[in-house]
N, C-alpha and C. Protein backbone atom coordinates (compact mmCIF):
# COMPACT_ATOMS: atom_id res chain seq x y z
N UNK A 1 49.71 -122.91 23.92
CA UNK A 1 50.48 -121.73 23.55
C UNK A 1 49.55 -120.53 23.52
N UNK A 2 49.81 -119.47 24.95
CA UNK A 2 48.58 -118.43 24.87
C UNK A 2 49.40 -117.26 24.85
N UNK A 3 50.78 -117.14 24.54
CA UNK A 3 51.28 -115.96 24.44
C UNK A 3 51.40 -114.69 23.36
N UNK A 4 51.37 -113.68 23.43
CA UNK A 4 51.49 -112.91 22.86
C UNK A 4 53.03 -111.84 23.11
N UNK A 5 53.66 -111.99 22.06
CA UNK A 5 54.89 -110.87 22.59
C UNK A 5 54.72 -109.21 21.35
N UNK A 6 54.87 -108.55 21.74
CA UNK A 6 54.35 -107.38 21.24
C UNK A 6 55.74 -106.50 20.89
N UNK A 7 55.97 -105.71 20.06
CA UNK A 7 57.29 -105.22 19.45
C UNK A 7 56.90 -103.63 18.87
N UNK A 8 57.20 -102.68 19.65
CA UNK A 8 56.99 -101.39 19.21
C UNK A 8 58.34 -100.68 17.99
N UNK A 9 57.57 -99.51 17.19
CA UNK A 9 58.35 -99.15 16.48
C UNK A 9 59.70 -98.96 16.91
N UNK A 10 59.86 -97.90 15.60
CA UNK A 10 61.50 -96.83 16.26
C UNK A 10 61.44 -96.61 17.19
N UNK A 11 60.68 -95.92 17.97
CA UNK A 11 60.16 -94.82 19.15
C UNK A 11 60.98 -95.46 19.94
N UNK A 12 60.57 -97.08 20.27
CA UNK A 12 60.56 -98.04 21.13
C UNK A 12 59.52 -97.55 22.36
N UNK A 13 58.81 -97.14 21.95
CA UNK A 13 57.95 -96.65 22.68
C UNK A 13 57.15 -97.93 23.05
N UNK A 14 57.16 -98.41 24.36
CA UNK A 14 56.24 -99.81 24.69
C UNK A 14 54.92 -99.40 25.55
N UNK A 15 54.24 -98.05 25.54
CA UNK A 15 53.12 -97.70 25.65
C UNK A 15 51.97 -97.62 24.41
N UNK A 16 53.26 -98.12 23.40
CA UNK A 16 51.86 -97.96 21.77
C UNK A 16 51.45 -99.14 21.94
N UNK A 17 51.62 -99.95 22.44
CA UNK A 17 50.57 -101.76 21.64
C UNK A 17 49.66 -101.70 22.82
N UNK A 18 49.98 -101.02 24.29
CA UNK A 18 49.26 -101.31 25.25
C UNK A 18 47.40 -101.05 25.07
N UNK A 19 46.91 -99.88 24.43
CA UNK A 19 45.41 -100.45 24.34
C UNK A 19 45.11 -101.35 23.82
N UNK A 20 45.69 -101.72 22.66
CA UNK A 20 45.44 -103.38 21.94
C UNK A 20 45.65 -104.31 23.40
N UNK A 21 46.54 -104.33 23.83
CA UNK A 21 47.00 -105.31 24.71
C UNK A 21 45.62 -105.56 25.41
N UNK A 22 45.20 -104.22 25.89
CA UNK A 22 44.29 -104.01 26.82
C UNK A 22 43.20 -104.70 26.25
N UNK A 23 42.70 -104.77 25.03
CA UNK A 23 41.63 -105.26 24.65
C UNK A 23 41.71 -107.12 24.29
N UNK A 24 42.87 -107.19 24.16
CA UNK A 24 42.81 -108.52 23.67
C UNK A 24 42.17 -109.80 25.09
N UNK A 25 41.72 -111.03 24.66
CA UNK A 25 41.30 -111.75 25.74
C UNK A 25 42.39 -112.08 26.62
N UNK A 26 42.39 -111.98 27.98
CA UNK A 26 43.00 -112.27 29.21
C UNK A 26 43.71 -113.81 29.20
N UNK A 27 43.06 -114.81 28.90
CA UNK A 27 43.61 -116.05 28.20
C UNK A 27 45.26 -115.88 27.59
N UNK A 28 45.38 -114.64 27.19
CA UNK A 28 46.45 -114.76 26.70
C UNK A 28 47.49 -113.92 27.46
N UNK A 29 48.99 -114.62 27.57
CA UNK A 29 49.78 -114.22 28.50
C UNK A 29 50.58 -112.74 27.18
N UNK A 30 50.56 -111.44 27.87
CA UNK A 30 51.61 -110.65 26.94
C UNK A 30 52.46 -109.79 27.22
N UNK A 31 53.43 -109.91 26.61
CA UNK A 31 54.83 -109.35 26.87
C UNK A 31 55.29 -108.48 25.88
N UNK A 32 55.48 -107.19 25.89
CA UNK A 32 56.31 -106.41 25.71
C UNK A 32 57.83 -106.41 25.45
N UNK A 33 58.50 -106.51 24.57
CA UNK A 33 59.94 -106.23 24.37
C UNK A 33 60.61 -105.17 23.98
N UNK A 34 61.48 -104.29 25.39
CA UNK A 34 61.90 -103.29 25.05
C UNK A 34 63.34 -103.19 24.37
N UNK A 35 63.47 -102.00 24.20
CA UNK A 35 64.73 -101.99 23.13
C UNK A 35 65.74 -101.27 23.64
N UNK A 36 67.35 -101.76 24.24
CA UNK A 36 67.79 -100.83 24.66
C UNK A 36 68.49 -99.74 24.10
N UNK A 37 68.44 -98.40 24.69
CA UNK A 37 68.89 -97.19 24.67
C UNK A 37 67.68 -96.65 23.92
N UNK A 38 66.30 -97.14 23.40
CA UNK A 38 65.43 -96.76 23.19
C UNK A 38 64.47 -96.16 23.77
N UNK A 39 63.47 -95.12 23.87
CA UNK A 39 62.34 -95.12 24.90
C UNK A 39 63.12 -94.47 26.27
N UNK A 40 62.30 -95.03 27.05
CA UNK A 40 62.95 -94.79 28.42
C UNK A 40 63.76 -96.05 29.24
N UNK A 41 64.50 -97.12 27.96
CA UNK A 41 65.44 -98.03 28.11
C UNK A 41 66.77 -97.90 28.02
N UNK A 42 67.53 -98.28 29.30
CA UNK A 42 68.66 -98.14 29.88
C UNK A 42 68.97 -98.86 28.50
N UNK A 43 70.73 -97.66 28.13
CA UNK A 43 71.16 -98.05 26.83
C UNK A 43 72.24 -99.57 27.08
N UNK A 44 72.52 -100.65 26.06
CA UNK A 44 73.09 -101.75 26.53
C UNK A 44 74.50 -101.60 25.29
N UNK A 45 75.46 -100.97 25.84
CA UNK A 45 76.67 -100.67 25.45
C UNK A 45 77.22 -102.10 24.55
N UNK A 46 76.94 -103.28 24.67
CA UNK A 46 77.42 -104.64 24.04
C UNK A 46 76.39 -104.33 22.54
N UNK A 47 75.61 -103.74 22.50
CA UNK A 47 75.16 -103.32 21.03
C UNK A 47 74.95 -102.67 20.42
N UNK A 48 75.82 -103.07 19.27
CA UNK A 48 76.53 -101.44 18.60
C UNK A 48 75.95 -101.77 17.37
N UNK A 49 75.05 -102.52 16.39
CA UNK A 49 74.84 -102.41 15.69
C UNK A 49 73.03 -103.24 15.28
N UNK A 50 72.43 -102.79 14.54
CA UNK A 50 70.74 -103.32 14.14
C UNK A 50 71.33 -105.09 14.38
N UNK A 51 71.89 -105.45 13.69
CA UNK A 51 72.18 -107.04 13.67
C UNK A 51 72.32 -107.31 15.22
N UNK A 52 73.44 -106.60 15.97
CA UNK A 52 73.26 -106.72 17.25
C UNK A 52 71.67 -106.53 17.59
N UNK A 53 71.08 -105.71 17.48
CA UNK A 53 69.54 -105.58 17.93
C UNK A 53 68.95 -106.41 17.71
N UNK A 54 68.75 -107.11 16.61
CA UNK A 54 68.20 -108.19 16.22
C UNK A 54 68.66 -109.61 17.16
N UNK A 55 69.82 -109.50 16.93
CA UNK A 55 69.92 -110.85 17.61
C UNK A 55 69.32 -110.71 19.38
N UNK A 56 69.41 -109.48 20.16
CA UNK A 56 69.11 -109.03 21.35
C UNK A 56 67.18 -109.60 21.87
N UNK A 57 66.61 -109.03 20.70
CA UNK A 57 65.17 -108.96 20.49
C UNK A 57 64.95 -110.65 20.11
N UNK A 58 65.70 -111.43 19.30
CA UNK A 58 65.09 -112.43 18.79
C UNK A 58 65.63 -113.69 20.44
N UNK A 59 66.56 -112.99 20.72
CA UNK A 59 67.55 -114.15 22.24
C UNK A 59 66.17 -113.79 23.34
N UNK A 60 65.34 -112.97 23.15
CA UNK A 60 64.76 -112.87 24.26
C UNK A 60 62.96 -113.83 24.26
N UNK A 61 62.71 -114.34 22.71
CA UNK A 61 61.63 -115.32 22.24
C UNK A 61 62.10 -116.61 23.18
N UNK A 62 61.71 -117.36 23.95
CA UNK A 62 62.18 -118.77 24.55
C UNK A 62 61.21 -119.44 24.75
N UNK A 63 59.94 -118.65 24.32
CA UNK A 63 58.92 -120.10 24.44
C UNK A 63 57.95 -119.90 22.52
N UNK A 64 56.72 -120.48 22.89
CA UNK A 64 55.79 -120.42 21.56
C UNK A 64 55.33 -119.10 21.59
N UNK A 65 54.76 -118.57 20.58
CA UNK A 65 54.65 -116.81 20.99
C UNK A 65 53.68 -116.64 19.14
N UNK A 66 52.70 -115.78 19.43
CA UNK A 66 52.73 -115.04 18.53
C UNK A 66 53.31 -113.55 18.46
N UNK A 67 53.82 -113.04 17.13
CA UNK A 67 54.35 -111.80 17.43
C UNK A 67 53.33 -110.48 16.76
N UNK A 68 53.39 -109.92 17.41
CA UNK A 68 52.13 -108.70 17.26
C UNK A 68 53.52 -107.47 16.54
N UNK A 69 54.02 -106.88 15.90
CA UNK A 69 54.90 -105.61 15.87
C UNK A 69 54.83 -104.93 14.72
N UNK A 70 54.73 -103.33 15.03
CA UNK A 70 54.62 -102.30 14.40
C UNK A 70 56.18 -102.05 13.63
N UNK A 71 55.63 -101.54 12.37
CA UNK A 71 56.80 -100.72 12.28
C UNK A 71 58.36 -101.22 11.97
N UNK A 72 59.10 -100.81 12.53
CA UNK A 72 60.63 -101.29 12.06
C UNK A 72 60.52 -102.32 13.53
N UNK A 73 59.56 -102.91 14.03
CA UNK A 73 59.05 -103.91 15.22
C UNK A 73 59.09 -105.15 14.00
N UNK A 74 58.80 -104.65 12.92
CA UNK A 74 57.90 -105.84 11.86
C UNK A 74 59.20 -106.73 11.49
N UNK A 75 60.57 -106.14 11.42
CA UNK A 75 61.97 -106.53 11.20
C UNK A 75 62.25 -107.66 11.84
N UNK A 76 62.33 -107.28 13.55
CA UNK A 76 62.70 -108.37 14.15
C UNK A 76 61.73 -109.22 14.14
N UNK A 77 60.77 -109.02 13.85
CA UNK A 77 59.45 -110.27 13.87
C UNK A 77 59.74 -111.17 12.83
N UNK A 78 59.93 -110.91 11.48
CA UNK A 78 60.48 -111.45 10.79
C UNK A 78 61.71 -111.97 10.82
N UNK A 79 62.61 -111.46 11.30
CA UNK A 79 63.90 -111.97 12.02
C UNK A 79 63.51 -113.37 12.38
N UNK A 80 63.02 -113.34 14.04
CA UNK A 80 62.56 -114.44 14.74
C UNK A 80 62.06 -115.70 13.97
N UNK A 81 60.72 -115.29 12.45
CA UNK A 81 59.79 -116.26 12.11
C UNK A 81 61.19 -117.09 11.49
N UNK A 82 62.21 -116.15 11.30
CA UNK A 82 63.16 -117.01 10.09
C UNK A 82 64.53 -117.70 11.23
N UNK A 83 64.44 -117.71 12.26
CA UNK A 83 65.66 -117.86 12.88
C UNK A 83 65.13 -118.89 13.64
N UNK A 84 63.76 -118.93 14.13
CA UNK A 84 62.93 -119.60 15.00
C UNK A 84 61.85 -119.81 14.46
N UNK A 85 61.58 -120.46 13.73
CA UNK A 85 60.15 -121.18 13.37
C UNK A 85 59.58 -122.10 14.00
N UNK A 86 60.07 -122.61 14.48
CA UNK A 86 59.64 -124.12 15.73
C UNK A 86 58.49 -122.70 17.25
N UNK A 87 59.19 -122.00 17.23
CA UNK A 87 59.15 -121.17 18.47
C UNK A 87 57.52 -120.12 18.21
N UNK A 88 57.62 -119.53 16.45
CA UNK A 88 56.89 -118.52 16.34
C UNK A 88 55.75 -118.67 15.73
N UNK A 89 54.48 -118.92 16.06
CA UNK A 89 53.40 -119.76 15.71
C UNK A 89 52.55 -118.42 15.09
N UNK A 90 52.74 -117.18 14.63
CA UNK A 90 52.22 -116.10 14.07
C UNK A 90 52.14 -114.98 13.96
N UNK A 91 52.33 -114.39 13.08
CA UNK A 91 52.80 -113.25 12.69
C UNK A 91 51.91 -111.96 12.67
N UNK A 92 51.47 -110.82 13.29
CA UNK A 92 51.13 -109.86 13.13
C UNK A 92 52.10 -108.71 13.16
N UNK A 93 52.01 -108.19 11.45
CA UNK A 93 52.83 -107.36 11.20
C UNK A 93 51.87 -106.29 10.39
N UNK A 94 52.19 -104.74 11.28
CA UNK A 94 51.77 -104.01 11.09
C UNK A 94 52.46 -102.69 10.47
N UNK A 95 52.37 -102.22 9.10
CA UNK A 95 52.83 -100.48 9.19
C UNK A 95 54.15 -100.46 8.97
N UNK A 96 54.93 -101.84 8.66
CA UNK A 96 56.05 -102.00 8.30
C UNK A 96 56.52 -102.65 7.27
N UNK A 97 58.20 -102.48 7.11
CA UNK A 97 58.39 -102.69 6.34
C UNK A 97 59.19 -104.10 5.82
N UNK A 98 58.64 -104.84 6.91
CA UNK A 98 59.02 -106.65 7.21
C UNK A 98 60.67 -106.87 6.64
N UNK A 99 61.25 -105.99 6.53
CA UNK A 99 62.54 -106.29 6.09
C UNK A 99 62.47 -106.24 4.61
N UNK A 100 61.73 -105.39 3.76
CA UNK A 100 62.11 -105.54 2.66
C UNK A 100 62.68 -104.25 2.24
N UNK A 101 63.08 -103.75 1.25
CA UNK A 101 63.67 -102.15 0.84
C UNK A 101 62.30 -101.71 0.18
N UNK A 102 62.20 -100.35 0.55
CA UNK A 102 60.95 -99.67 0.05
C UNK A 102 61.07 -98.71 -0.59
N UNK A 103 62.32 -98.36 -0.83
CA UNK A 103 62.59 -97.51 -2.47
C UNK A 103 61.31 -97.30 -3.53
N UNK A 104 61.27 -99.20 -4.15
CA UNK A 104 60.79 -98.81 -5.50
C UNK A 104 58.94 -98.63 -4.49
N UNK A 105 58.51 -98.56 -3.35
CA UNK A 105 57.63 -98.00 -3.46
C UNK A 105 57.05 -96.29 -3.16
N UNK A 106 57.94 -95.53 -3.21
CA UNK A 106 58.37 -93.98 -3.42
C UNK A 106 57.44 -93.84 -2.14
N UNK A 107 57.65 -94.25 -0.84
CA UNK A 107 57.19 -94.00 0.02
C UNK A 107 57.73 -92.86 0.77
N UNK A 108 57.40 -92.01 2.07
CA UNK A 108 57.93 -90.87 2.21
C UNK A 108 59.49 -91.59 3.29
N UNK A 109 60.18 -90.91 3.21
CA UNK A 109 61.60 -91.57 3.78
C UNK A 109 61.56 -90.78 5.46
N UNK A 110 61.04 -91.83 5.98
CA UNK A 110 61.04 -91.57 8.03
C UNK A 110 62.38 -90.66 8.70
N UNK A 111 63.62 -91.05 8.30
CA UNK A 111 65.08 -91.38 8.51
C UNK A 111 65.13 -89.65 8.89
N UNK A 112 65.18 -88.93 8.39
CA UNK A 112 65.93 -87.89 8.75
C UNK A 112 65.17 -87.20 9.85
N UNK A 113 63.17 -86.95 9.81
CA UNK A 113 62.15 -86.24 10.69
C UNK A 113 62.37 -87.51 12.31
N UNK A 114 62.94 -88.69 11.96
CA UNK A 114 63.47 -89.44 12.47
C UNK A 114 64.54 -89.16 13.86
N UNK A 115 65.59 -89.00 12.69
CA UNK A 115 66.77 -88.67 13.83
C UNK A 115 66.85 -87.03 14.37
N UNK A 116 66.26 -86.04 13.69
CA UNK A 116 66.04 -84.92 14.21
C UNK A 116 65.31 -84.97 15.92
N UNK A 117 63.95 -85.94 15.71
CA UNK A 117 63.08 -85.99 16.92
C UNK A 117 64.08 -87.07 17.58
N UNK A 118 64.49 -87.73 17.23
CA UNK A 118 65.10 -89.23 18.42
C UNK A 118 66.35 -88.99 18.35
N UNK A 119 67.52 -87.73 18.61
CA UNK A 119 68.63 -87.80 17.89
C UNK A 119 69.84 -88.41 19.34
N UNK A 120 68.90 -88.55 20.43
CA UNK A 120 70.00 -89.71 21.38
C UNK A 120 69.97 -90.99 20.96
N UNK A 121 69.48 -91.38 20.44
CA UNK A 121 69.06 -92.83 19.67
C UNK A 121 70.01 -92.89 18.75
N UNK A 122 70.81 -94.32 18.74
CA UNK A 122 71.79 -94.66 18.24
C UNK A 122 72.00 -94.39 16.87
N UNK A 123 73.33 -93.80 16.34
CA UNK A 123 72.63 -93.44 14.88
C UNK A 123 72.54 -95.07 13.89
N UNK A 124 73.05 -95.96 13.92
CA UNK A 124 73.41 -96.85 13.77
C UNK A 124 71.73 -97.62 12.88
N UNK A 125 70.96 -96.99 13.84
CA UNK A 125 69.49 -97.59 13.85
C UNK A 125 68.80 -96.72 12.55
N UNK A 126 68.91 -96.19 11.83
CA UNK A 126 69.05 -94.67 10.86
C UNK A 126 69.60 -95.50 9.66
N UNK A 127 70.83 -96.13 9.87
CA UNK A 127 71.48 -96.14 8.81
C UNK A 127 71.76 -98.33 8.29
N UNK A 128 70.72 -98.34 9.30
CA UNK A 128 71.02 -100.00 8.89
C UNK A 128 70.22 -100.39 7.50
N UNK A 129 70.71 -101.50 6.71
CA UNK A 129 70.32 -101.53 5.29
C UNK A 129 69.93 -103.49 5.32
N UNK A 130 69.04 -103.69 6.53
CA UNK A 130 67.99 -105.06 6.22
C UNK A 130 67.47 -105.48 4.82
N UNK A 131 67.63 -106.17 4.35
CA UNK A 131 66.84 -106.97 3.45
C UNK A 131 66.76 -108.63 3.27
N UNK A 132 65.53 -108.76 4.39
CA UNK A 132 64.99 -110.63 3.95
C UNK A 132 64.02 -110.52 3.03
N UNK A 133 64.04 -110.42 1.63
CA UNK A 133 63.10 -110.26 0.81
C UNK A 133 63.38 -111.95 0.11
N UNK A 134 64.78 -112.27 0.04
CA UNK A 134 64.46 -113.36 -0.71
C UNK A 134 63.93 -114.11 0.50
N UNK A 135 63.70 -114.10 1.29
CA UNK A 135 63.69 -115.35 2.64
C UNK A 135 62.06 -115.00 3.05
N UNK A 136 61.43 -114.17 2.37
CA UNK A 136 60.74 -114.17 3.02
C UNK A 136 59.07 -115.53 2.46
N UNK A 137 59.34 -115.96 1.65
CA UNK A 137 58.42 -117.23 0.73
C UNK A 137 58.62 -118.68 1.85
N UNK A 138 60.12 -118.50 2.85
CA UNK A 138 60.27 -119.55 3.41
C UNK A 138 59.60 -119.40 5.21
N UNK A 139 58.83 -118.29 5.05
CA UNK A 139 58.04 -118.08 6.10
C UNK A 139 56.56 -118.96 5.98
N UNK A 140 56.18 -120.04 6.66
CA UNK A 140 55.25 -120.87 6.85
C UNK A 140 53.69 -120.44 7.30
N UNK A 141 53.99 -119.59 8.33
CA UNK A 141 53.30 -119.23 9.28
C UNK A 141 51.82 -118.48 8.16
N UNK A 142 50.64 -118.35 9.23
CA UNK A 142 49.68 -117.49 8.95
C UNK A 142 49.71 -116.10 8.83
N UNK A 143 50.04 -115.08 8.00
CA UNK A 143 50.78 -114.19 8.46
C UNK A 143 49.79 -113.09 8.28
N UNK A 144 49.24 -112.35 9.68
CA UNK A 144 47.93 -111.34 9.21
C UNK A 144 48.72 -109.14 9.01
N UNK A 145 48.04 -109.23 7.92
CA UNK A 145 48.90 -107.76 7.66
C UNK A 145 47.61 -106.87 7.65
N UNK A 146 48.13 -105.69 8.74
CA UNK A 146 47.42 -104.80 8.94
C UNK A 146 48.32 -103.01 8.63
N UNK A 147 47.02 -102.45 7.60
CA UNK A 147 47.56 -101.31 7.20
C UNK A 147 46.60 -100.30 6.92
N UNK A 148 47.43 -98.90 7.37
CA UNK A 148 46.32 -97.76 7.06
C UNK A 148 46.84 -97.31 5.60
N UNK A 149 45.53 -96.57 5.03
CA UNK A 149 45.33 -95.94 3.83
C UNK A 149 45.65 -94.62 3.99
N UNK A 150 46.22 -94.04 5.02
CA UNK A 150 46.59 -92.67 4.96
C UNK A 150 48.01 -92.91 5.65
N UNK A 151 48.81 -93.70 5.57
CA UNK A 151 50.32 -93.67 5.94
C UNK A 151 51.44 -93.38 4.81
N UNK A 152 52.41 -92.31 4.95
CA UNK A 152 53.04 -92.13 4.21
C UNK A 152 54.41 -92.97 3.91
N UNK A 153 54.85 -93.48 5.35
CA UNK A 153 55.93 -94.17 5.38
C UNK A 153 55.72 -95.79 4.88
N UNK A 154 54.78 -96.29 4.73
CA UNK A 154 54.40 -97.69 4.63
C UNK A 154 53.27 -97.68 3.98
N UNK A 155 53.04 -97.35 2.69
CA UNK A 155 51.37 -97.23 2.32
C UNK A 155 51.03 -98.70 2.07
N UNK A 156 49.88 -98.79 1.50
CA UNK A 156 48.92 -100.09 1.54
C UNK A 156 49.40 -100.74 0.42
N UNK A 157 50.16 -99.77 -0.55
CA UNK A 157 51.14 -100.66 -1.57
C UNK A 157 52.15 -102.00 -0.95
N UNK A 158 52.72 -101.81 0.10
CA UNK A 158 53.74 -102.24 0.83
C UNK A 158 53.46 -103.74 0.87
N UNK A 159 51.82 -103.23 2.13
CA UNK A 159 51.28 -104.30 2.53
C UNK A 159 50.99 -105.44 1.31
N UNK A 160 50.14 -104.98 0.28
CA UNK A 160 49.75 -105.37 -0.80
C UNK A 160 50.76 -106.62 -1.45
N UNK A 161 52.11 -105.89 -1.22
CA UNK A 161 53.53 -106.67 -1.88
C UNK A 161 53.76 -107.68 -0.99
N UNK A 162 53.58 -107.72 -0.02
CA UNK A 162 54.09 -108.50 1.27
C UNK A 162 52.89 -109.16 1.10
N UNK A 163 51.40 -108.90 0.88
CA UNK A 163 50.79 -110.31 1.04
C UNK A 163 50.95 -111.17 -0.13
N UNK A 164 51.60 -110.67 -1.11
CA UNK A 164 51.87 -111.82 -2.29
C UNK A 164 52.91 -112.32 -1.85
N UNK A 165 53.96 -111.95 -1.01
CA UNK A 165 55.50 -112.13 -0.99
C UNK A 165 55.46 -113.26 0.39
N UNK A 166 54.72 -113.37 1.55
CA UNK A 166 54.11 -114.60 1.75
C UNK A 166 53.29 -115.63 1.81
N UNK A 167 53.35 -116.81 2.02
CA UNK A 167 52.74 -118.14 0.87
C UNK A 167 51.33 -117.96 1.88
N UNK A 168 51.18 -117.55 2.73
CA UNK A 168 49.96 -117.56 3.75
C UNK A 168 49.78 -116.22 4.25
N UNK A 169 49.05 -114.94 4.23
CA UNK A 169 49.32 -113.89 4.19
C UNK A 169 47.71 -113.51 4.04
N UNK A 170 46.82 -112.62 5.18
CA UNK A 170 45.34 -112.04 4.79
C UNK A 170 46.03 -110.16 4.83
N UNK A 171 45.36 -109.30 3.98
CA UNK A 171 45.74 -107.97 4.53
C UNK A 171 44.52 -107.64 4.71
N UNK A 172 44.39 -106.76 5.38
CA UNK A 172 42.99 -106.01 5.56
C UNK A 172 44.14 -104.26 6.22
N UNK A 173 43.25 -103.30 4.74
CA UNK A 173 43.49 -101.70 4.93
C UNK A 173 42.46 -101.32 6.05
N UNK A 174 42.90 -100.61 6.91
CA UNK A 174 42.69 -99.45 7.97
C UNK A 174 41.80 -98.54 7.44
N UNK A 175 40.71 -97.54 7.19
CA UNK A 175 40.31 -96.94 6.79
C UNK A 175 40.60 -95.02 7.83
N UNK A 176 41.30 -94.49 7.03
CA UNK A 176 41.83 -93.03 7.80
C UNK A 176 43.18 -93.63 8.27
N UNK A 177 43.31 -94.12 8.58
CA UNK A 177 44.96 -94.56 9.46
C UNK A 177 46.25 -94.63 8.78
N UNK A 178 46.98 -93.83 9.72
CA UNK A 178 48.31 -93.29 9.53
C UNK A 178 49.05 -94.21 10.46
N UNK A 179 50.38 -93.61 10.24
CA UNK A 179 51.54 -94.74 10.74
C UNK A 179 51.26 -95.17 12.16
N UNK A 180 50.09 -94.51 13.07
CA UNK A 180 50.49 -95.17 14.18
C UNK A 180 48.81 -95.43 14.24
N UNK A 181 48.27 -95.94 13.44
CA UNK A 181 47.05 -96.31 13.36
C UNK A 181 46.12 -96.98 14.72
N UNK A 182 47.63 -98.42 15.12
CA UNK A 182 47.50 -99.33 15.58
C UNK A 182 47.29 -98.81 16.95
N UNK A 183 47.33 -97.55 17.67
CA UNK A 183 47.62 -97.24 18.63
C UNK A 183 46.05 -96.25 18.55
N UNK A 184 45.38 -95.51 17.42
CA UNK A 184 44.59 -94.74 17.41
C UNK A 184 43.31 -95.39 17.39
N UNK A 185 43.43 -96.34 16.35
CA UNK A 185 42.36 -97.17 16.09
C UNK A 185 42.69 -98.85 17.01
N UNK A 186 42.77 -98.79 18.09
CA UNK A 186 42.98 -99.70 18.88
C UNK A 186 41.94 -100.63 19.16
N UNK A 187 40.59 -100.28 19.09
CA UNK A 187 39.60 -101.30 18.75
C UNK A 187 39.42 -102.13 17.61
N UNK A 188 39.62 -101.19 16.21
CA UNK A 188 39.37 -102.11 15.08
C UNK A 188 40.70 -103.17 14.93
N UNK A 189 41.70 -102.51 15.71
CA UNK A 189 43.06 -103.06 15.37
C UNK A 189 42.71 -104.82 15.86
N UNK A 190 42.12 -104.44 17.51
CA UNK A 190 42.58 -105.34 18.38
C UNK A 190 41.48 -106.77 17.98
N UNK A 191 40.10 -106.07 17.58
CA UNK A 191 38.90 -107.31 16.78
C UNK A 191 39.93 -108.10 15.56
N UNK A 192 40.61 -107.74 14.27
CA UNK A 192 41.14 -107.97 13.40
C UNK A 192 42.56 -109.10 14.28
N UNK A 193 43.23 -108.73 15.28
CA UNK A 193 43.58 -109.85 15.78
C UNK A 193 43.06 -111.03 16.62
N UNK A 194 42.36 -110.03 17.31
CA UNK A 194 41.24 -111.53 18.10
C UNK A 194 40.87 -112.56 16.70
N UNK A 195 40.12 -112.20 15.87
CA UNK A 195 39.79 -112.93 15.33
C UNK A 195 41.39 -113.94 14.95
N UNK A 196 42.27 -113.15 13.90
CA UNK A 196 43.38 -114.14 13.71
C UNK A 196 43.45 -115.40 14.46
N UNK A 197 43.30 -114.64 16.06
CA UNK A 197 44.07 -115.07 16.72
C UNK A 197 43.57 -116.76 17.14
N UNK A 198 42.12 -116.40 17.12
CA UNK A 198 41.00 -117.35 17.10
C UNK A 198 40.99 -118.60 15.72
N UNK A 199 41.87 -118.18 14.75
CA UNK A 199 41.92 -119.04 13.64
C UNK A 199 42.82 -119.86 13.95
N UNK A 200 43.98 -119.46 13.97
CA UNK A 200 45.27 -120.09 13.99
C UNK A 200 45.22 -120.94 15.26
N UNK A 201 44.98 -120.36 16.30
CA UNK A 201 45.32 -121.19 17.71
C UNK A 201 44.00 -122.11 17.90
């Protein structure tokens, strides 16, 4: 099992994981999953709602995979670990908010600077209300959490909660890095998974 499938934020922007991609060892096969009506993805009219998205993103996992994803990427990753566990051999979740509600951590709210900049983007995606918080203890997997110390939408509190909240869970903080860290700091990002990646497999 040498795959890697990779899951970009809101944006759906599938040019953010690519320097990581770029750096990671060749050994490993990786795939990109785009999102439709996202990005510069032809919109897919049969889904009208995040649950629809989810199920879209998780129907497209068919072999062993680790999942690499940023962001509201971190959702369906978690999705998958819980729908497909036989399938998802590890978790890299970055800068997100793994499906839990982030209220009580008074983080800055994305949603509106959001749909102003992305406002062809379904509103649907804005207003969906995920929560696997109790489900998330029944996640098995190695699960490596990566986070910057200067993100407003996801601070290192988040991460912090989520590595108690699964039973196997390392975090390591970003030093300077903001929400799209993973894309700026693409070297320190991409060593911090090699290594994972080197544990688990």
């Amino acid at each position: 099992m040498n795959k890697i499938i990779f899951l970009p934020g809101a944006s759906g922007d599938l040019r953010f994981w690519q320097p990581v991609s770029d750096l990671l060892p060749a050994i490993y096969s990786k795939e990109m999953i785009a999102y439709p009506g996202f990005g510069s993805v032809e919109a897919n009219h049969d889904l009208t709602s995040f649950d629809d998205l989810i199920d879209y993103v998780v129907g497209k996992i068919q072999q062993e995979c680790v999942i690499v994803a940023q962001s509201m990427g971190g959702i369906f990753a978690v999705a998958a670990a819980l729908q497909k566990p036989e399938l998802i051999k590890g978790l890299v979740l970055v800068a997100t908010s793994g499906g839990i509600p982030l209220e009580p951590f008074q983080v800055q709210d994305w949603r509106e600077g959001y749909h102003q900049h992305y406002s062809q983007y379904p509103d649907w995606f804005v207003t969906a209300n995920i929560n696997f918080e109790a489900e998330l203890d029944s996640i098995k997997n190695e699960v490596l959490l990566l986070w910057g110390d200067h993100d407003p939408f996801s601070t290192p509190a988040v991460g912090e909660y989520l590595s108690q909240r699964f039973p196997h869970a390392e975090l390591h903080i970003i030093h300077g890095g903001d929400h799209q860290f993973a894309h700026t700091y693409a070297q320190i990002v991409a060593v911090h998974i090699n290594h994972y990646l080197n544990r688990i497999l």
